[in-house]
Protein backbone atom coordinates (compact mmCIF):
# COMPACT_ATOMS: atom_id res chain seq x y z
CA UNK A 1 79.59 -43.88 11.97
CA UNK A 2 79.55 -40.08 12.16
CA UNK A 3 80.93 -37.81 9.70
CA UNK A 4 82.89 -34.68 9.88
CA UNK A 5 83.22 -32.09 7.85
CA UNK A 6 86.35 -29.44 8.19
CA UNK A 7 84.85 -26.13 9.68
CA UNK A 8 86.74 -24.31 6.80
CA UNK A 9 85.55 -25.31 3.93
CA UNK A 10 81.75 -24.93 5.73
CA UNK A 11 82.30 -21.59 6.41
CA UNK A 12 83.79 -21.01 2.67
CA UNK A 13 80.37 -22.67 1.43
CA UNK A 14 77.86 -20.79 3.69
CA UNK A 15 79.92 -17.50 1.79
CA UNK A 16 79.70 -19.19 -1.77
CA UNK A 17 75.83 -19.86 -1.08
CA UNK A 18 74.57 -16.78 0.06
CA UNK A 19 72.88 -14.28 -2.06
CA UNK A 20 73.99 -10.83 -1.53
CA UNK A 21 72.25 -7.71 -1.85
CA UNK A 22 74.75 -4.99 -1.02
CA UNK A 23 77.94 -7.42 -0.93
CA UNK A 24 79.19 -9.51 2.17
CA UNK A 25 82.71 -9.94 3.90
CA UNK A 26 83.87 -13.62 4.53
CA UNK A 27 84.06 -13.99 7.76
CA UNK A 28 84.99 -17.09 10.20
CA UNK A 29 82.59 -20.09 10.37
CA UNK A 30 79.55 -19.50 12.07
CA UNK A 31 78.98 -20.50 15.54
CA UNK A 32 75.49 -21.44 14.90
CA UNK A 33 74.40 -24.75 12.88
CA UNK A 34 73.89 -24.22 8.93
CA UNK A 35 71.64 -26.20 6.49
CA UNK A 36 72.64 -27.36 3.07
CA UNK A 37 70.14 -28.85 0.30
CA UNK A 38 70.72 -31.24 -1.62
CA UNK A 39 68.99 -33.28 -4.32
CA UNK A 40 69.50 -36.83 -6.00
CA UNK A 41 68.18 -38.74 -9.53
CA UNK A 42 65.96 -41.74 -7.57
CA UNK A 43 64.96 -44.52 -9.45
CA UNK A 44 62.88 -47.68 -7.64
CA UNK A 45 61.77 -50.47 -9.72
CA UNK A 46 58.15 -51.91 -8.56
CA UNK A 47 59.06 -54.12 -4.90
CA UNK A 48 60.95 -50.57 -4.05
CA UNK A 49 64.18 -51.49 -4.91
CA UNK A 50 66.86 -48.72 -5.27
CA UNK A 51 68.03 -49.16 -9.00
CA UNK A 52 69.86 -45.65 -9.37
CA UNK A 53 71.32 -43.08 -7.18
CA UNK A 54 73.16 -40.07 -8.40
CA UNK A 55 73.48 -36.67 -7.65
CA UNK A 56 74.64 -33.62 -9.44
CA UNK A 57 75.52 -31.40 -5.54
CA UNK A 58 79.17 -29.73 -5.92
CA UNK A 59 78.52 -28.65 -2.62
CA UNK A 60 79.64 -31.62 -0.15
CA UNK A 61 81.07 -34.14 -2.75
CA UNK A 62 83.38 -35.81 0.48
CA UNK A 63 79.75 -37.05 2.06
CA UNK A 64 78.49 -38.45 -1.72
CA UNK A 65 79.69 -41.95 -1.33
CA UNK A 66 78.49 -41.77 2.67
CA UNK A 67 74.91 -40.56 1.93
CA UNK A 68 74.74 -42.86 -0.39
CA UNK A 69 75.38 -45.83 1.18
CA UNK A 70 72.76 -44.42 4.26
CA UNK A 71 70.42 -44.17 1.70
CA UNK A 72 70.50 -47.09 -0.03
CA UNK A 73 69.88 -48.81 3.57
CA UNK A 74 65.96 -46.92 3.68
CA UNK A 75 62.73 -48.31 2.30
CA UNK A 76 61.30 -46.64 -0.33
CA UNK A 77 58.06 -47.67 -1.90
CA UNK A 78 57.57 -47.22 -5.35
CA UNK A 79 54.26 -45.25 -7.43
CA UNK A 80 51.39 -46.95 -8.14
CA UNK A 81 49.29 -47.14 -11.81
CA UNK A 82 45.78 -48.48 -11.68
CA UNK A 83 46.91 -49.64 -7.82
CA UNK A 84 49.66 -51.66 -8.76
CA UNK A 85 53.09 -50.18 -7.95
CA UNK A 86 55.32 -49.60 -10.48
CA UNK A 87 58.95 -48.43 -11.40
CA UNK A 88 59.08 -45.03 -10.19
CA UNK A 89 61.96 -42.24 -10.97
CA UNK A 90 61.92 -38.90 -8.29
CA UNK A 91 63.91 -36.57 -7.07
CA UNK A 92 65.03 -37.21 -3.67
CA UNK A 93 65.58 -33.91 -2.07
CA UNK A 94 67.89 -33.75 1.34
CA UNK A 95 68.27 -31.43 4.19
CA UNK A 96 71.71 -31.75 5.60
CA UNK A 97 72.08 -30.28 9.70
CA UNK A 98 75.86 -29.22 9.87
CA UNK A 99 76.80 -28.25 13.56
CA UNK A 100 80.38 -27.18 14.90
CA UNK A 101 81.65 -29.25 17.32
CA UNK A 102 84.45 -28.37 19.83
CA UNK A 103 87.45 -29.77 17.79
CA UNK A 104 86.73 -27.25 15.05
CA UNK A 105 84.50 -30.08 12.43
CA UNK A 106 81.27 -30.31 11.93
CA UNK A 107 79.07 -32.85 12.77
CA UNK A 108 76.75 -33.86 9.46
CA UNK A 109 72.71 -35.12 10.29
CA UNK A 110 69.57 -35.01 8.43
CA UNK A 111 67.35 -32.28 8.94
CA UNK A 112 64.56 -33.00 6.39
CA UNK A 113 64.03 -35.38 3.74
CA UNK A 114 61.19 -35.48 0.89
CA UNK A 115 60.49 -37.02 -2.80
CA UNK A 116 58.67 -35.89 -5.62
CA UNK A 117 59.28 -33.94 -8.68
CA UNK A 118 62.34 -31.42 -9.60
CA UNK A 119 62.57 -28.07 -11.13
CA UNK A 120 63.99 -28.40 -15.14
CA UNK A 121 64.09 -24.76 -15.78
CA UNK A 122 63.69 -21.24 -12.65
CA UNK A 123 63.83 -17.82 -13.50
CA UNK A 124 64.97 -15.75 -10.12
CA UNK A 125 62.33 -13.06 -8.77
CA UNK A 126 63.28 -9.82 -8.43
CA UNK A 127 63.91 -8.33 -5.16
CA UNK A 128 60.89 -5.56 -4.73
CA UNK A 129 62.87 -1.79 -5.08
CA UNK A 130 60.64 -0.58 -1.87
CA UNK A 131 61.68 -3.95 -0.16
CA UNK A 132 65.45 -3.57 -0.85
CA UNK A 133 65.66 -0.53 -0.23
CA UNK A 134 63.48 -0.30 3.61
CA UNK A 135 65.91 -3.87 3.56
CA UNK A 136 62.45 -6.00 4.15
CA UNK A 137 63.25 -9.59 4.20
CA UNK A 138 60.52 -12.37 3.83
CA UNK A 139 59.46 -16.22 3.32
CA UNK A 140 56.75 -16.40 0.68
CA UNK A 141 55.39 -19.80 0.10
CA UNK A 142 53.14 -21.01 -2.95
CA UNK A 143 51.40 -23.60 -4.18
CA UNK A 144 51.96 -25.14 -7.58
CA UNK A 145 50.42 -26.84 -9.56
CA UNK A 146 51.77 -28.65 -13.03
CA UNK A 147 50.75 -30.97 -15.22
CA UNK A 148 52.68 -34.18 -17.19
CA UNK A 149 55.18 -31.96 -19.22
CA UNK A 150 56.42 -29.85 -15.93
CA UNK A 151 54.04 -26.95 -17.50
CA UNK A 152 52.56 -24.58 -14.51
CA UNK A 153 48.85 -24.97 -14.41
CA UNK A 154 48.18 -22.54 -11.62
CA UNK A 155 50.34 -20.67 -8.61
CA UNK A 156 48.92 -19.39 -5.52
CA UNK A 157 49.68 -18.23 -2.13
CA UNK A 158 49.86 -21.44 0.02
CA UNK A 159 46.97 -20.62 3.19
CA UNK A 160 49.09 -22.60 5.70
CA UNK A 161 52.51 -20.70 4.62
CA UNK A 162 54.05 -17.63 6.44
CA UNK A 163 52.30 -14.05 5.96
CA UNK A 164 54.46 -12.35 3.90
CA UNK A 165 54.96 -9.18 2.03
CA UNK A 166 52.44 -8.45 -0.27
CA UNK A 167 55.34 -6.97 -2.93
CA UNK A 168 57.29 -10.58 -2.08
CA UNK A 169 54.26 -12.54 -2.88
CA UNK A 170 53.56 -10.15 -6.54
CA UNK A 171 57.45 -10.96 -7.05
CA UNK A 172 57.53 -14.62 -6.47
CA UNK A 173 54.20 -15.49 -8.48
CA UNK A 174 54.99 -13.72 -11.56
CA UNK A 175 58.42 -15.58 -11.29
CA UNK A 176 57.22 -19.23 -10.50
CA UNK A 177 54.48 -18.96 -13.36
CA UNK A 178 57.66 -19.19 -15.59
CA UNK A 179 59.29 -21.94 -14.70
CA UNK A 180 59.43 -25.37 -15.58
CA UNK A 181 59.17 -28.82 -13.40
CA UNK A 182 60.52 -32.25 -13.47
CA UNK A 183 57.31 -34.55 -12.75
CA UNK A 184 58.15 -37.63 -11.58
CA UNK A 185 58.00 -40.90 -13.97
CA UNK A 186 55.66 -44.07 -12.25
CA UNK A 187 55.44 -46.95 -14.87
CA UNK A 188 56.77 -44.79 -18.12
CA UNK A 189 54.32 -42.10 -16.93
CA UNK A 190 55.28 -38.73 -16.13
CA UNK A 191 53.12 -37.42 -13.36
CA UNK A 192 51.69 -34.11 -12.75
CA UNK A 193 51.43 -32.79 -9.40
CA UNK A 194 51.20 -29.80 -6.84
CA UNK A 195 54.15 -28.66 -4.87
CA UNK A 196 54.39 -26.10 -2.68
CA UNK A 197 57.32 -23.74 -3.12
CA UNK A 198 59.37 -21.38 -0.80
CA UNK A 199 60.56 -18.69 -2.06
CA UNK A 200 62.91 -16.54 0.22
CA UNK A 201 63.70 -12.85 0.01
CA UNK A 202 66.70 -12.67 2.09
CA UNK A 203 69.61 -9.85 2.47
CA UNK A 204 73.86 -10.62 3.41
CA UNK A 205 74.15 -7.07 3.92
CA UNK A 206 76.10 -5.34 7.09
CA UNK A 207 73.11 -4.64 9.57
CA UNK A 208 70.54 -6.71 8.39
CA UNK A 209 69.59 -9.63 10.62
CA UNK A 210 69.70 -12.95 8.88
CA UNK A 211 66.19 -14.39 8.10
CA UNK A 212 65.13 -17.89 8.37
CA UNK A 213 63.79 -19.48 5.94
CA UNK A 214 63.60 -23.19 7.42
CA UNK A 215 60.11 -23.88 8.09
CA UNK A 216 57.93 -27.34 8.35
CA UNK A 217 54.96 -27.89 6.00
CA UNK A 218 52.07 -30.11 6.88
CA UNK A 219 53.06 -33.90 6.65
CA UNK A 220 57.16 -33.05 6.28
CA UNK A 221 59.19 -35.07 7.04
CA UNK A 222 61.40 -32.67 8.91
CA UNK A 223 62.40 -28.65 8.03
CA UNK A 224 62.83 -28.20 4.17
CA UNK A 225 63.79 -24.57 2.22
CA UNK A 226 63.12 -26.40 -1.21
CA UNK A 227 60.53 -27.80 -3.05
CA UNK A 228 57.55 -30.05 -1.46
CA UNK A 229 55.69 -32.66 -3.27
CA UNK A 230 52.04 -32.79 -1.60
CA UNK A 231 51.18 -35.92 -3.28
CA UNK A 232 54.38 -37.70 -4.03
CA UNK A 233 54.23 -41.07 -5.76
CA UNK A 234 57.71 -42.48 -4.33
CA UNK A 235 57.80 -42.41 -0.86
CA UNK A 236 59.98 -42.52 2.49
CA UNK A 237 58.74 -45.23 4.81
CA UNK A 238 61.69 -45.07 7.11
CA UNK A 239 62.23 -43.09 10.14
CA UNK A 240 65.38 -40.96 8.99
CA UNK A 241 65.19 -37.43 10.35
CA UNK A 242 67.64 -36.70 12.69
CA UNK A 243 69.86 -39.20 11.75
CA UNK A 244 73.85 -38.78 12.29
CA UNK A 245 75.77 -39.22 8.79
């Protein structure tokens, strides 16, 4: 069964989520399709069995109970230590596809959908003076590496990623170095790994043209504007991208 979301209260989150430079007006819902992100606590025990589901998104709560239930309906298969799976606890990180319909709702899919770690602690990077100010816009994306306690090994421009400014690139590293990451947990374990992250320098101000920072790494499963495991041990076996919700 589809589900519909008021075009209302879409167009008063699309306001709430944007980060402005130099202020924005509300204005009426967009005419165009919008993504939200979402993420949920995902715990399989070792034959892939969902044992916990929650998430902490204030964003949609009306489509909580329905995503749930969708989800719980996919095979996941669990990490694996020494080759033998094991329980496993992820993040399970969502791409929602909202587009306006012709009796004013929305109609909800899924746009992307990944596992892997989380982020425990970000520090925002500073919008480059020159950059504001010529209002430059940009999609940097890096890879990350970090080890068993979320610690950031190393952090460097991902080759495959978008060519981006080299004052975005100076801003995002030096702001990524200092964060902190959720690894995932297989068998009591926590798990380093390498992520790649996009981080996007984008304006809401009159004038500027709004940037997109959707974009499809290597082996997604669909467009993400969050976090990507590389190497993630829980995993998505079922065909869900582009599903209606």
């Amino acid at each position: 069964m589809n589900h519909r979301i008021a075009r209302t209260m879409v167009a008063a989150l699309a306001i709430a989520c944007a980060f402005s430079v130099s202020g924005v007006t509300a204005a009426p819902a967009p005419a165009t399709p919008i993504f939200i992100d979402m993420t949920w606590n995902l715990g399989v025990d070792a034959a892939g069995k969902i044992t916990h589901l929650t998430t902490d998104d204030k964003q949609l709560p009306t489509l909580h109970d329905h995503l749930e239930k969708d989800i719980r309906s996919w095979t996941i298969s669990p990490g694996k230590v020494d080759g033998v799976p094991a329980a496993t606890e992820s993040k399970l990180h969502l791409r929602l596809k909202l587009e306006p319909q012709s009796d004013g709702d929305y109609h909800v899919s899924l746009a992307g959908a990944s596992t892997g770690g989380g982020y425990r602690r970000q520090t925002a990077p500073k919008y480059p003076q020159n950059a504001a100010a010529g209002r430059r816009q940009g999609l940097v994306v890096l890879k990350v590496d970090y080890d068993e306690a979320g610690k950031v090994k190393d952090v460097e421009p991902f080759a495959q990623g978008p060519q981006a400014d080299v004052a975005f690139v100076s801003s995002a590293t030096n702001a990524v170095k200092k964060w902190t990451f959720e690894p995932e947990i297989v068998g009591d374990h926590p798990r380093s790994s390498a992520v790649l992250v996009p981080v996007c320098f984008r304006m809401t101000a009159p004038g500027v043209p709004e940037i997109d920072c959707n974009w499809k790494p290597p082996g997604a499963n669909g467009t993400v504007e969050g976090m990507f495991a590389l190497d993630p041990a829980a995993r998505i076996e079922s065909d869900v991208v582009g599903r209606a919700l």
